[in-house]
C-alpha atoms as a PDB file:
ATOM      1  CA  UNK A   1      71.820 109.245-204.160  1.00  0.00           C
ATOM      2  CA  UNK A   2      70.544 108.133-208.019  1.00  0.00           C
ATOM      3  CA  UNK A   3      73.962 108.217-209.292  1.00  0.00           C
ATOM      4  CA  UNK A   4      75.597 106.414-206.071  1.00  0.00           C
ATOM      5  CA  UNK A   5      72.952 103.493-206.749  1.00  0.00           C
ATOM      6  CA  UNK A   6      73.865 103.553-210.293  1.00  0.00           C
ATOM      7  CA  UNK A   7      77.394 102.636-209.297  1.00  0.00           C
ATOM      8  CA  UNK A   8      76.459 100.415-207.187  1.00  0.00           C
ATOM      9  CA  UNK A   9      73.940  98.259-209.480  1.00  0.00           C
ATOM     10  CA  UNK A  10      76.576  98.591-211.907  1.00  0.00           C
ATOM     11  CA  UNK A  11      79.343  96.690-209.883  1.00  0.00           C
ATOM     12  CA  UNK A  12      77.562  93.947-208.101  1.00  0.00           C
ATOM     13  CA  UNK A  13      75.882  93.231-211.884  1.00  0.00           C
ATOM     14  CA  UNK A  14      77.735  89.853-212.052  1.00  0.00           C
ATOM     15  CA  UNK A  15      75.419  88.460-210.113  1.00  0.00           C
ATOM     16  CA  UNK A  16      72.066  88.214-210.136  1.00  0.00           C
ATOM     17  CA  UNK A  17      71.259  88.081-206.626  1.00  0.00           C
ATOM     18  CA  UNK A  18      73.479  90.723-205.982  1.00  0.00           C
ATOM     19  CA  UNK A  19      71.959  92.633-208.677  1.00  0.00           C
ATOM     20  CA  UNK A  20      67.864  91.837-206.869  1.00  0.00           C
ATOM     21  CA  UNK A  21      68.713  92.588-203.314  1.00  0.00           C
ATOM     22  CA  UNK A  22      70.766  96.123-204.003  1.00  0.00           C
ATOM     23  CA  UNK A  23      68.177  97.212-207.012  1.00  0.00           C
ATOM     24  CA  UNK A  24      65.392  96.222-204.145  1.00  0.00           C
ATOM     25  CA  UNK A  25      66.572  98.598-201.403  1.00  0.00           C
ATOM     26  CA  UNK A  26      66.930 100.932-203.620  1.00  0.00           C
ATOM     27  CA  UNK A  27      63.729 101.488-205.131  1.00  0.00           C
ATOM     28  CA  UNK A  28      62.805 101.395-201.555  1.00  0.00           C
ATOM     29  CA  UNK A  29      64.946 104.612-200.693  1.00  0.00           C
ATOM     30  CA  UNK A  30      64.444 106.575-203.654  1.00  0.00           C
ATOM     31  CA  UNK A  31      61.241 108.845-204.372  1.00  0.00           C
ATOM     32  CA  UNK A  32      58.985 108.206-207.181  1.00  0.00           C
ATOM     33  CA  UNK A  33      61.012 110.441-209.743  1.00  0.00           C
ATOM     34  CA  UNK A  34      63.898 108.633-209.286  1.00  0.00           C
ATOM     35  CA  UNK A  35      62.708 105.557-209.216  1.00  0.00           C
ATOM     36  CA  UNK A  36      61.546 106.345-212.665  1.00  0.00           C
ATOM     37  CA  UNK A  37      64.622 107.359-213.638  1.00  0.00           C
ATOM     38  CA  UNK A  38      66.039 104.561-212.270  1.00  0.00           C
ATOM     39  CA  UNK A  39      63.807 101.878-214.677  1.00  0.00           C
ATOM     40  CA  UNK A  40      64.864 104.100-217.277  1.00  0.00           C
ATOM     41  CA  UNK A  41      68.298 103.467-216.748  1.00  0.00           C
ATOM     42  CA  UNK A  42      68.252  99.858-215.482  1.00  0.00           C
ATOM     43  CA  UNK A  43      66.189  99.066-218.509  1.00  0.00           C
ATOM     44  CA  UNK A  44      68.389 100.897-221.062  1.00  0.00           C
ATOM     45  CA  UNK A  45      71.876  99.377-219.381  1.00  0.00           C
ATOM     46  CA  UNK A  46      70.924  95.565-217.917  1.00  0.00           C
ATOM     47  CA  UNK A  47      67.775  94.209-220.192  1.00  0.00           C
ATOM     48  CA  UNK A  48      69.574  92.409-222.104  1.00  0.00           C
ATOM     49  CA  UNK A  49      70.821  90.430-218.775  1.00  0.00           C
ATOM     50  CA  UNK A  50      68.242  90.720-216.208  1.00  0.00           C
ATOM     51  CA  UNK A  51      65.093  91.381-217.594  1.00  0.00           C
ATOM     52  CA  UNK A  52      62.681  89.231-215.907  1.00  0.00           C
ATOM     53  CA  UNK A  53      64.188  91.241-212.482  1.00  0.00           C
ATOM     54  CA  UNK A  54      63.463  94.476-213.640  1.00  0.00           C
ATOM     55  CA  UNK A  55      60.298  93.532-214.851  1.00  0.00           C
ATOM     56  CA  UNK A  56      59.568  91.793-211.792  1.00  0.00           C
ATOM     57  CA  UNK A  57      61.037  94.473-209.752  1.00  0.00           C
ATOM     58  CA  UNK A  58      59.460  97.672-211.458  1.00  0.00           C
ATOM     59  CA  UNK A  59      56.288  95.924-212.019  1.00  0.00           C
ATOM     60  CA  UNK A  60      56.537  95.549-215.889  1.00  0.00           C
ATOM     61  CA  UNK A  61      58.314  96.932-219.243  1.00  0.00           C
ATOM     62  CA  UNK A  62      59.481  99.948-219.310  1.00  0.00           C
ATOM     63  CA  UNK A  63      56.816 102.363-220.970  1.00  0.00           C
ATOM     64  CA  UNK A  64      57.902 103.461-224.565  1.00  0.00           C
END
């Protein structure tokens, strides 16, 4: 399901609403490991874009 979600984030990522509602539902159907995994990722690959999302989204910066 992580990687399907992946794909997903990574084609609606032109838009930012998009981008909210799908990363939304699915840190909602994921379990706590991959939601981690998920920040991870989303951090590493759309920072630079959407930033204030993820950190809204995830509840802060990605721990280093």
């Amino acid at each position: 399901m992580l990687e399907y979600i992946k794909l997903i984030l990574s084609k609606v990522s032109f838009s930012k609403e998009l981008f909210e509602k799908e990363l939304r539902k699915a840190i909602q159907m994921l379990v706590p490991t991959e939601v981690e995994q998920l920040k991870s990722w989303c951090y590493a690959k759309f920072s630079h874009l959407y930033e204030e999302i993820l950190n809204r989204n995830f509840g802060g910066e990605l721990s280093r």
